[in-house]
Protein backbone atom coordinates (compact mmCIF):
# COMPACT_ATOMS: atom_id res chain seq x y z
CA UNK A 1 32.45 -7.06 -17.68
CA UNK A 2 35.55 -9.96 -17.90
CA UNK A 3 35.38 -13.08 -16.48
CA UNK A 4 38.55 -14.63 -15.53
CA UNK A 5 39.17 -17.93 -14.62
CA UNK A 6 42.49 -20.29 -14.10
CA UNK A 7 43.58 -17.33 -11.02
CA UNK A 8 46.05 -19.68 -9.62
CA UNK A 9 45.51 -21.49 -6.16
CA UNK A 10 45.51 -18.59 -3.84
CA UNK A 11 42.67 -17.06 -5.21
CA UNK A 12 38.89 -18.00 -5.18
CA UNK A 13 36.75 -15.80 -6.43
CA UNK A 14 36.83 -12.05 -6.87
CA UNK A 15 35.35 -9.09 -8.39
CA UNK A 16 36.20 -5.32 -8.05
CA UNK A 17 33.60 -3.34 -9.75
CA UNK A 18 34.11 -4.04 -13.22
CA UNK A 19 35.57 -8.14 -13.81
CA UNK A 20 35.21 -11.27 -11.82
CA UNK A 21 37.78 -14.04 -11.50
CA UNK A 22 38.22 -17.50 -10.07
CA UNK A 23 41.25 -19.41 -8.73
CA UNK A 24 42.24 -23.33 -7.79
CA UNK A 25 42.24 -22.02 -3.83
CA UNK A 26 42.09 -25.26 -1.61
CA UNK A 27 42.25 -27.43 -4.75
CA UNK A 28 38.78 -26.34 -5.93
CA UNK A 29 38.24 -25.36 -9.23
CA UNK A 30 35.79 -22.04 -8.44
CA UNK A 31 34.49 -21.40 -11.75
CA UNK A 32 32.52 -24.64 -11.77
CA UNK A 33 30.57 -23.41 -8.89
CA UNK A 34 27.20 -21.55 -10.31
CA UNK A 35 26.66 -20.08 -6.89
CA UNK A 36 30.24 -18.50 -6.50
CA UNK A 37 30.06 -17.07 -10.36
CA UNK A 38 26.80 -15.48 -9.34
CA UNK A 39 27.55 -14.39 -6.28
CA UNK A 40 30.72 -12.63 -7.53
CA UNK A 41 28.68 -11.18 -10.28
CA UNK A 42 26.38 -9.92 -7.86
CA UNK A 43 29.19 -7.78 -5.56
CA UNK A 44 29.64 -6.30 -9.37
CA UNK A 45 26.02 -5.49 -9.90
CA UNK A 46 25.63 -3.77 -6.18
CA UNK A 47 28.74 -1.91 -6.44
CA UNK A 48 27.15 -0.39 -9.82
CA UNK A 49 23.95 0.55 -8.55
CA UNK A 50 25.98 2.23 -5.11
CA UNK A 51 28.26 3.76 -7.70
CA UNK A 52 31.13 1.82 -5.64
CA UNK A 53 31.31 -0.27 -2.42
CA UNK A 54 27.80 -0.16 0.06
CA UNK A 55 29.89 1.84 2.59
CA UNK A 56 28.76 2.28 6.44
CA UNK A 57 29.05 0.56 9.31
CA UNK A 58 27.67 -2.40 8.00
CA UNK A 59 28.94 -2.17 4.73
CA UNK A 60 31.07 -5.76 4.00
CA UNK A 61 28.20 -7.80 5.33
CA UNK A 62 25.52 -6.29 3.39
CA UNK A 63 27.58 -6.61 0.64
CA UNK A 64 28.05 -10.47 0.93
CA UNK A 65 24.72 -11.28 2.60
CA UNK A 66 22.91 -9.46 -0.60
CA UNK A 67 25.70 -11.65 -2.83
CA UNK A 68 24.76 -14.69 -0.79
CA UNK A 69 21.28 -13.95 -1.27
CA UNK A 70 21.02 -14.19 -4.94
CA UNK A 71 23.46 -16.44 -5.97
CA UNK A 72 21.01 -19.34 -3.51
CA UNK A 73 18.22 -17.55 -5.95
CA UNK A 74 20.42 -19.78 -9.50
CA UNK A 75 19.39 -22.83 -7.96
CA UNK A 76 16.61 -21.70 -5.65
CA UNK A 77 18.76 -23.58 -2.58
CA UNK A 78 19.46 -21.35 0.64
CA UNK A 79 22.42 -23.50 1.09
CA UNK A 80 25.20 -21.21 -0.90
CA UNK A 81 28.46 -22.40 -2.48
CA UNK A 82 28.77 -25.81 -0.81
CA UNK A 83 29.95 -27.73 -3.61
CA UNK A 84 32.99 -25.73 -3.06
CA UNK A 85 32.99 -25.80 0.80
CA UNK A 86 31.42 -22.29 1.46
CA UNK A 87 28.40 -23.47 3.32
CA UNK A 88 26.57 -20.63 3.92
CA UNK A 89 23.09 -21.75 5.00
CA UNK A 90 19.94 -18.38 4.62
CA UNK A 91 17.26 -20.25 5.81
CA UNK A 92 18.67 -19.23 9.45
CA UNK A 93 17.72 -16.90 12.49
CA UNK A 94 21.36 -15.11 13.37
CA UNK A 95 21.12 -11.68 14.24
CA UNK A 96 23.92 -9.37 14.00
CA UNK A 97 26.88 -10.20 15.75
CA UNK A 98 30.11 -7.53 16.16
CA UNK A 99 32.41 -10.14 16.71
CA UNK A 100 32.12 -12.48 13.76
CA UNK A 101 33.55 -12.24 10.54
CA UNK A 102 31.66 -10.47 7.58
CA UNK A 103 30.97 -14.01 5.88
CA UNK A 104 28.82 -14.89 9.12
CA UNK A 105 26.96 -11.31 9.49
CA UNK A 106 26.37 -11.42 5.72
CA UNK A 107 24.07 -14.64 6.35
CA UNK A 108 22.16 -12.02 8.63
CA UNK A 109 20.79 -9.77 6.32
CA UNK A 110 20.66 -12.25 3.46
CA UNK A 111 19.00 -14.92 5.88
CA UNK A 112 16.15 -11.73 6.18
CA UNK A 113 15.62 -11.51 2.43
CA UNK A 114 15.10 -15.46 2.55
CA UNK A 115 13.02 -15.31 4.74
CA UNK A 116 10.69 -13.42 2.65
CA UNK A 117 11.35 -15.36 -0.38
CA UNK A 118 9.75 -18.26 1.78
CA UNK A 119 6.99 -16.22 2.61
CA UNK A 120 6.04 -14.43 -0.84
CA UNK A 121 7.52 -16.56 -3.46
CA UNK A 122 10.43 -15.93 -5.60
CA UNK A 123 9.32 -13.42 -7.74
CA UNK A 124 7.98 -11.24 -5.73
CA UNK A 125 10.80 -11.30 -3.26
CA UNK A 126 13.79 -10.98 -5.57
CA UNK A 127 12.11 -7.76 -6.95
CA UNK A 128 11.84 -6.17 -3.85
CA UNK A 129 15.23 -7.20 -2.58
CA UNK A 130 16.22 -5.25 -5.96
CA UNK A 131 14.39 -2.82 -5.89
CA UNK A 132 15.48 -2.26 -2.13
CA UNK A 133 18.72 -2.15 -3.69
CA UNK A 134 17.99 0.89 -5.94
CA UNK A 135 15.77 2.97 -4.11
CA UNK A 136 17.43 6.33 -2.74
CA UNK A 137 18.65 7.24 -0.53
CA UNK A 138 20.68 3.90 -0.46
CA UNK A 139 20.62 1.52 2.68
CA UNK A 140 24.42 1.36 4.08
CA UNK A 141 23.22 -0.87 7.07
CA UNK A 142 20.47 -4.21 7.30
CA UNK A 143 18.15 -1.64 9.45
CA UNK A 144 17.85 0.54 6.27
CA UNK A 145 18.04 -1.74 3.48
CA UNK A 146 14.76 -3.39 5.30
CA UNK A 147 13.19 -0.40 5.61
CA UNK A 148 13.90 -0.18 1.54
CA UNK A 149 12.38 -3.06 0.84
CA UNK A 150 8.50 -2.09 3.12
CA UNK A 151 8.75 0.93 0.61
CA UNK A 152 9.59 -0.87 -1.99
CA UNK A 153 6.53 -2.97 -1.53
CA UNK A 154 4.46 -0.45 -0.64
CA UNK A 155 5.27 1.67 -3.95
CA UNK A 156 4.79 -1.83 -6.32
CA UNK A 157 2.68 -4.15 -4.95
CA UNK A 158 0.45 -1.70 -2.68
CA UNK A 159 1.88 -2.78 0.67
CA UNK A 160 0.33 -6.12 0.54
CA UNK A 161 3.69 -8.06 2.09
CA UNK A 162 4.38 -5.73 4.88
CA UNK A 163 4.09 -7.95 7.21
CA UNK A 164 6.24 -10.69 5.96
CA UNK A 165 9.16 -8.07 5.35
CA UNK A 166 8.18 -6.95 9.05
CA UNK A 167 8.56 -10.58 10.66
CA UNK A 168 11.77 -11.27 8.46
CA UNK A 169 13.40 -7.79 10.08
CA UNK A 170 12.36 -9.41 13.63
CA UNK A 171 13.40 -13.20 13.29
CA UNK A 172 16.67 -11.53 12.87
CA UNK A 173 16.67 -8.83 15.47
CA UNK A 174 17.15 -5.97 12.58
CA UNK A 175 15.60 -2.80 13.77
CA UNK A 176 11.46 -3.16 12.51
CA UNK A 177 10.57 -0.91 9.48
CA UNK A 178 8.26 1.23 9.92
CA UNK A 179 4.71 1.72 7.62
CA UNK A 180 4.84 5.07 5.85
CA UNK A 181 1.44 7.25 7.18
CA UNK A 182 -1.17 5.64 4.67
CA UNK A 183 -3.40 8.58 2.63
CA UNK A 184 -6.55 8.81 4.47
CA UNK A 185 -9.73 10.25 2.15
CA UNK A 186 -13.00 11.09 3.67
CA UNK A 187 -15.95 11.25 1.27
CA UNK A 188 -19.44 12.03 1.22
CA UNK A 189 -21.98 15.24 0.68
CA UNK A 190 -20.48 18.51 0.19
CA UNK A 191 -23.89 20.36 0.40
CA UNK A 192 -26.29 19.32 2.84
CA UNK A 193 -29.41 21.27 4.46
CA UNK A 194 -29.91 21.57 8.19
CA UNK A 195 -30.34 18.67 10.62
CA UNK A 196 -30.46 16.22 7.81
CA UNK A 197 -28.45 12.86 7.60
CA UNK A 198 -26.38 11.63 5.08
CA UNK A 199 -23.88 8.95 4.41
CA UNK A 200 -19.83 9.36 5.09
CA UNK A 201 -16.98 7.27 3.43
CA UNK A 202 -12.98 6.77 4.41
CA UNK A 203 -10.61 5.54 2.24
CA UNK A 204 -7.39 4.43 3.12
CA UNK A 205 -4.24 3.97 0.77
CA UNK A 206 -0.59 3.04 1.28
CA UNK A 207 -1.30 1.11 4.48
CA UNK A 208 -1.87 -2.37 6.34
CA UNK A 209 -4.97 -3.32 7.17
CA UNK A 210 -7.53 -4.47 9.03
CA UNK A 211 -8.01 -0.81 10.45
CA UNK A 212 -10.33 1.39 13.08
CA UNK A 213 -12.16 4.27 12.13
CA UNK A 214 -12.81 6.66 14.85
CA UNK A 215 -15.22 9.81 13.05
CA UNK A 216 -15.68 13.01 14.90
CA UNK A 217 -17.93 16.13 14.20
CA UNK A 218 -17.18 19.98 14.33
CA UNK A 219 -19.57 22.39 13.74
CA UNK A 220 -18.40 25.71 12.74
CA UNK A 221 -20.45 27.22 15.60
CA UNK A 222 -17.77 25.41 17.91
CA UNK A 223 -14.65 25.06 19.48
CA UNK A 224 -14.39 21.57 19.75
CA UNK A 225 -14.72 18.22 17.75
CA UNK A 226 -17.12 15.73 19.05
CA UNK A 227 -16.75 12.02 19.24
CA UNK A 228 -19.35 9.94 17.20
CA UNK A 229 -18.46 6.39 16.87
CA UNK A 230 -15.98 3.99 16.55
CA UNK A 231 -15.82 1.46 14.33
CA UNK A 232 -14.37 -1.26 11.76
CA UNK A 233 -16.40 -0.75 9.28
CA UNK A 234 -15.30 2.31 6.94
CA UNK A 235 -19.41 3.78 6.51
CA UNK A 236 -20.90 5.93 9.06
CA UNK A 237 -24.36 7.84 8.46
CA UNK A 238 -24.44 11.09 10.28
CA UNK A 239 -26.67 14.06 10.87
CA UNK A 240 -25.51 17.42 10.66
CA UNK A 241 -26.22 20.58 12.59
CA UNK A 242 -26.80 24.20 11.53
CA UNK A 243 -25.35 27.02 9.22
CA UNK A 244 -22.81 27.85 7.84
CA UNK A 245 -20.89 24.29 7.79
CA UNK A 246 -19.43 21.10 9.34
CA UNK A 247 -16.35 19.31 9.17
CA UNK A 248 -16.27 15.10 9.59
CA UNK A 249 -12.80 13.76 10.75
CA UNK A 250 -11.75 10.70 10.42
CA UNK A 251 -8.85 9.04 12.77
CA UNK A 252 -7.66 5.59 11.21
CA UNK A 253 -6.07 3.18 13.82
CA UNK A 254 -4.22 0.24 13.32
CA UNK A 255 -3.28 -2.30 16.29
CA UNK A 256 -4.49 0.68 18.45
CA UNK A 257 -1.93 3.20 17.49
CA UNK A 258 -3.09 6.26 15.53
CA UNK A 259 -1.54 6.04 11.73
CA UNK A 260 -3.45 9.06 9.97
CA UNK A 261 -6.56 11.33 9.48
CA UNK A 262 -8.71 12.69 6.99
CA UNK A 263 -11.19 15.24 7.27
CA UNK A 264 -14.12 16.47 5.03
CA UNK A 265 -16.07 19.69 5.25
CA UNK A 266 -19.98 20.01 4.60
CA UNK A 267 -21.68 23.32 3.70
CA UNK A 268 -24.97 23.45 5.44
CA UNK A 269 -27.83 25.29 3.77
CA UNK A 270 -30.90 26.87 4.79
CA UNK A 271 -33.77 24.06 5.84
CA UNK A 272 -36.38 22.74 3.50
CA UNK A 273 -35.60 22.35 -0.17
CA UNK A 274 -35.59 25.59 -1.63
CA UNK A 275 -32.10 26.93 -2.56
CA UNK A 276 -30.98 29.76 -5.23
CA UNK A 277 -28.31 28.41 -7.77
CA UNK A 278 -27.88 30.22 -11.37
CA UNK A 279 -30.33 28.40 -13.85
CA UNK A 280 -27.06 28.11 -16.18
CA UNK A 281 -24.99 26.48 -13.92
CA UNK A 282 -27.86 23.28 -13.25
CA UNK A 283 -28.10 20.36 -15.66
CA UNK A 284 -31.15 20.20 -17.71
CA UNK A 285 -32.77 16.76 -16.08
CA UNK A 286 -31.91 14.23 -13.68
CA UNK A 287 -29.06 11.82 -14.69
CA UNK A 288 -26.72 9.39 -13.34
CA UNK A 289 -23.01 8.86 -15.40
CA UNK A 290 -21.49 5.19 -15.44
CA UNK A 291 -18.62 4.75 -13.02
CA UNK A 292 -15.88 5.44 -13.41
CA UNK A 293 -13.27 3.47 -13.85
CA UNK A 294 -15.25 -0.24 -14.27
CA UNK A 295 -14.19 -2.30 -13.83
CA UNK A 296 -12.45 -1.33 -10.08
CA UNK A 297 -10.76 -1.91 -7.26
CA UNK A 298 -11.13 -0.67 -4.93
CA UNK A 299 -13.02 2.09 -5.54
CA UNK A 300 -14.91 3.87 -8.27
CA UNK A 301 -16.83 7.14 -8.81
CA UNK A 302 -20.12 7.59 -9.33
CA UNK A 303 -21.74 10.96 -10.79
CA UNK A 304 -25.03 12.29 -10.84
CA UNK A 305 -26.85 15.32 -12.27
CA UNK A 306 -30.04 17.15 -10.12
CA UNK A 307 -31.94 19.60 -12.03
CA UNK A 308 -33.42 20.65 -9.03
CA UNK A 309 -33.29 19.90 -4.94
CA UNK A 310 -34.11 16.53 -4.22
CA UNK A 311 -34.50 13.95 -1.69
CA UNK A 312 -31.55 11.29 -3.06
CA UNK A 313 -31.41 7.93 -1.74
CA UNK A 314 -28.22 5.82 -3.47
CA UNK A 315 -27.14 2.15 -2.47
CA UNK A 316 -25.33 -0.70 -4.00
CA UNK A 317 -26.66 -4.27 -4.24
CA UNK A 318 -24.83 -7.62 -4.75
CA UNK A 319 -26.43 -9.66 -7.81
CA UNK A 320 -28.90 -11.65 -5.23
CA UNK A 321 -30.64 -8.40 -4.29
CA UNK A 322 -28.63 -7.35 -0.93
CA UNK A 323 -27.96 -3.69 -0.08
CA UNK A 324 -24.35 -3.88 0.45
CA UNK A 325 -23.64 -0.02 0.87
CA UNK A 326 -25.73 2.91 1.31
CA UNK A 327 -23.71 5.71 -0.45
CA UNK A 328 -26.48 8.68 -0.04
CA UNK A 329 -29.73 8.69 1.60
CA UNK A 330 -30.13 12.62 1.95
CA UNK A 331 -31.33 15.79 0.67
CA UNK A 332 -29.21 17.40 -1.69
CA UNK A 333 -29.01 20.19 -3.58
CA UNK A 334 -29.39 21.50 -7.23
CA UNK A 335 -26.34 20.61 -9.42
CA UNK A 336 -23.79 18.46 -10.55
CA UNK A 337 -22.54 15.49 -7.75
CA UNK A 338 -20.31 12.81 -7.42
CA UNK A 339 -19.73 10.10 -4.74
CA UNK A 340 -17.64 7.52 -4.05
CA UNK A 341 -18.07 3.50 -3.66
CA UNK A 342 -15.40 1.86 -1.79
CA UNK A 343 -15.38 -2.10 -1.68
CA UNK A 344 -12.53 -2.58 0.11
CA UNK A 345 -14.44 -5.02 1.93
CA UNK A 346 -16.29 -6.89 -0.66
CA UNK A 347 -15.66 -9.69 -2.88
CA UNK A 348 -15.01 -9.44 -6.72
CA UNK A 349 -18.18 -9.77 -8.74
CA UNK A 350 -20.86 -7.21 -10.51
CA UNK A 351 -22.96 -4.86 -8.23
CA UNK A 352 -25.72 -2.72 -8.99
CA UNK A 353 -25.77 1.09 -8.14
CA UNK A 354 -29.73 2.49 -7.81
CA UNK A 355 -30.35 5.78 -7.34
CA UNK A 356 -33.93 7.38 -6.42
CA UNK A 357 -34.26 10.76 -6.53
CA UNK A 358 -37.35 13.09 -5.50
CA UNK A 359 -37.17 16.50 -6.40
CA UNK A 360 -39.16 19.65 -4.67
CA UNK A 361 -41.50 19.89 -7.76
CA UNK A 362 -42.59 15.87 -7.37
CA UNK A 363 -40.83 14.67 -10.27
CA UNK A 364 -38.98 11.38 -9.22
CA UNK A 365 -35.95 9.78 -11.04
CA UNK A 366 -34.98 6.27 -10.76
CA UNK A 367 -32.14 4.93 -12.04
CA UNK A 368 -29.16 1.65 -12.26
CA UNK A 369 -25.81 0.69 -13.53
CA UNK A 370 -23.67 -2.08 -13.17
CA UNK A 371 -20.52 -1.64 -11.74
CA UNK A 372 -17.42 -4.99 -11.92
CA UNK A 373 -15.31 -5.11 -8.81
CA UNK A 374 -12.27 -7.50 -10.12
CA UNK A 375 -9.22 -7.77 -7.06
């Protein structure tokens, strides 16, 4: 890419794709102006990513707004090109209006992006408005290009500025993104004898928190799901019914609209302890594997071998000794397990896994790790 300067005094500043230039226009010298260069750069970065000019119906004032918006980013000032007598001022609440000029609408969109500079911090903010930039399909209106930059943040930084790109979409009347369905993952036993009770885990990635959990029950013996419980917190201990099986939903909420599900499905065995597996399929003694990964967040796996049915109780302690979780507390069957530990909703710091096992011949197993949450 050229720069050109010395355009003569009808010009100001330009760029078409490939070059920029600068004129004398109303006896300013443009080039001297580190917002204008940048901001005519900018209209030649856009139109490289877009493979040409934004297009759509909105097209001219997303294409100055986004200019605007990081040419204020040189000198970290939301007051654009005023040493030249451009004045265009971000840190605003317009909304779009049909019948101004694209220099006023642009302060719209770019005013949006601001906003959530203000709220997240530069870095943060000029990568998403970038990345917004980039992502397919392209935005071609300020609706779209915020709706870019919630995926954008939920794809990088795990959706943890949502709500900052929401507000910025309303203080200017854009059209509100909208979340993406988070991944909902229900956890717990996957073999479990009659009318025993063990403990149930949900999971939820891609979303905005705080969330409701709302768990339901269907046994394959019926029709219908039942409602257990609802509740904030993302545990729920439950006691399952007869042969052959069960499934556990999960319904997560979030300001009391539905956002996604998960479901998990039990196999019920025969009561008591006694169940027929094929000696070369069990492990030779008890055991219980470090987690994996360690350190976490939010969530790690734990595995465990049984040689033979047993009565497992598993919980998780903080280091002063208090039972944060309660991960299995149930009979379980002959094999290899796993489970896993979400701490969404605990601090950083070590915690301690114990396991006691006690198996239909007598022979109990105890056994600890320490796991490192780090957020």
């Amino acid at each position: 890419m050229n720069a050109k300067i010395k355009e003569g005094p009808n010009e100001n500043g330009w760029s078409n794709g490939n070059n920029i230039g600068f004129g004398s226009q109303f006896g300013q010298e443009w080039a001297r102006s580190s917002d204008v260069i940048y901001h005519e750069y900018s209209h030649n970065v856009t139109r490289k990513i877009y493979d040409g000019f934004v297009g759509g119906s909105q097209s001219t004032h997303m294409d100055e707004g986004l200019s605007d918006y990081f040419a204020s980013t040189i000198n970290n000032d939301a007051d654009h090109g005023e040493s030249v007598g451009v004045n265009r001022e971000l840190d605003n609440t317009y909304s779009y209006n049909s019948t101004r000029d694209l220099w006023w609408n642009g302060q719209v969109i770019g005013g949006a992006a601001w906003d959530v500079r203000e709220a997240v911090g530069a870095t943060i903010a000029d990568q998403l408005v970038f990345k917004a930039i980039q992502m397919s399909p392209k935005a071609h209106n300020m609706a779209d290009f915020m709706q870019n930059m919630l995926d954008a943040d939920v794809s990088y930084y795990s959706g943890n500025h949502t709500d900052e790109i929401i507000d910025a979409a309303e203080n200017h009347n854009i059209t509100t993104p909208v979340l993406p369905p988070p991944n909902v993952t229900v956890s717990g036993p996957s073999n479990m004898f009659e009318y025993t009770s063990g403990t149930f885990n949900v999971s939820v990635s891609g979303g905005s928190s705080p969330y409701t959990y709302k768990w339901y029950s269907k046994n394959d013996n019926d029709s219908y799901w039942n409602y257990i419980s609802s509740a904030t917190t993302n545990s729920h201990y439950h006691t399952v019914g007869s042969q052959p099986g069960e499934t556990i939903k999960v319904e997560v909420t979030y300001s009391g609209s539905e956002i996604g599900s998960g479901q998990h499905y039990v196999s019920i065995l025969g009561s008591g302890f006694k169940v027929v597996v094929p000696t070369d399929d069990l492990p030779e003694s008890y055991s219980m594997k470090n987690n994996y990964p360690n350190p976490f967040n939010p969530s790690t796996e734990i595995k465990y071998s049984l040689p033979e049915a047993a009565n497992v109780n598993l919980k998780v302690y903080n280091v002063m000794g208090q039972e944060v979780a309660t991960l299995i507390n149930n009979n379980m069957s002959a094999g290899f397990h796993s489970i896993t530990f979400d701490a969404n909703t605990l601090p950083s710091g070590v915690y301690i896994a114990r396991m006691n096992a006690v198996g239909q011949s007598g022979e109990t197993f105890t056994q600890e790790l320490k796991m490192q949450l780090i957020k």
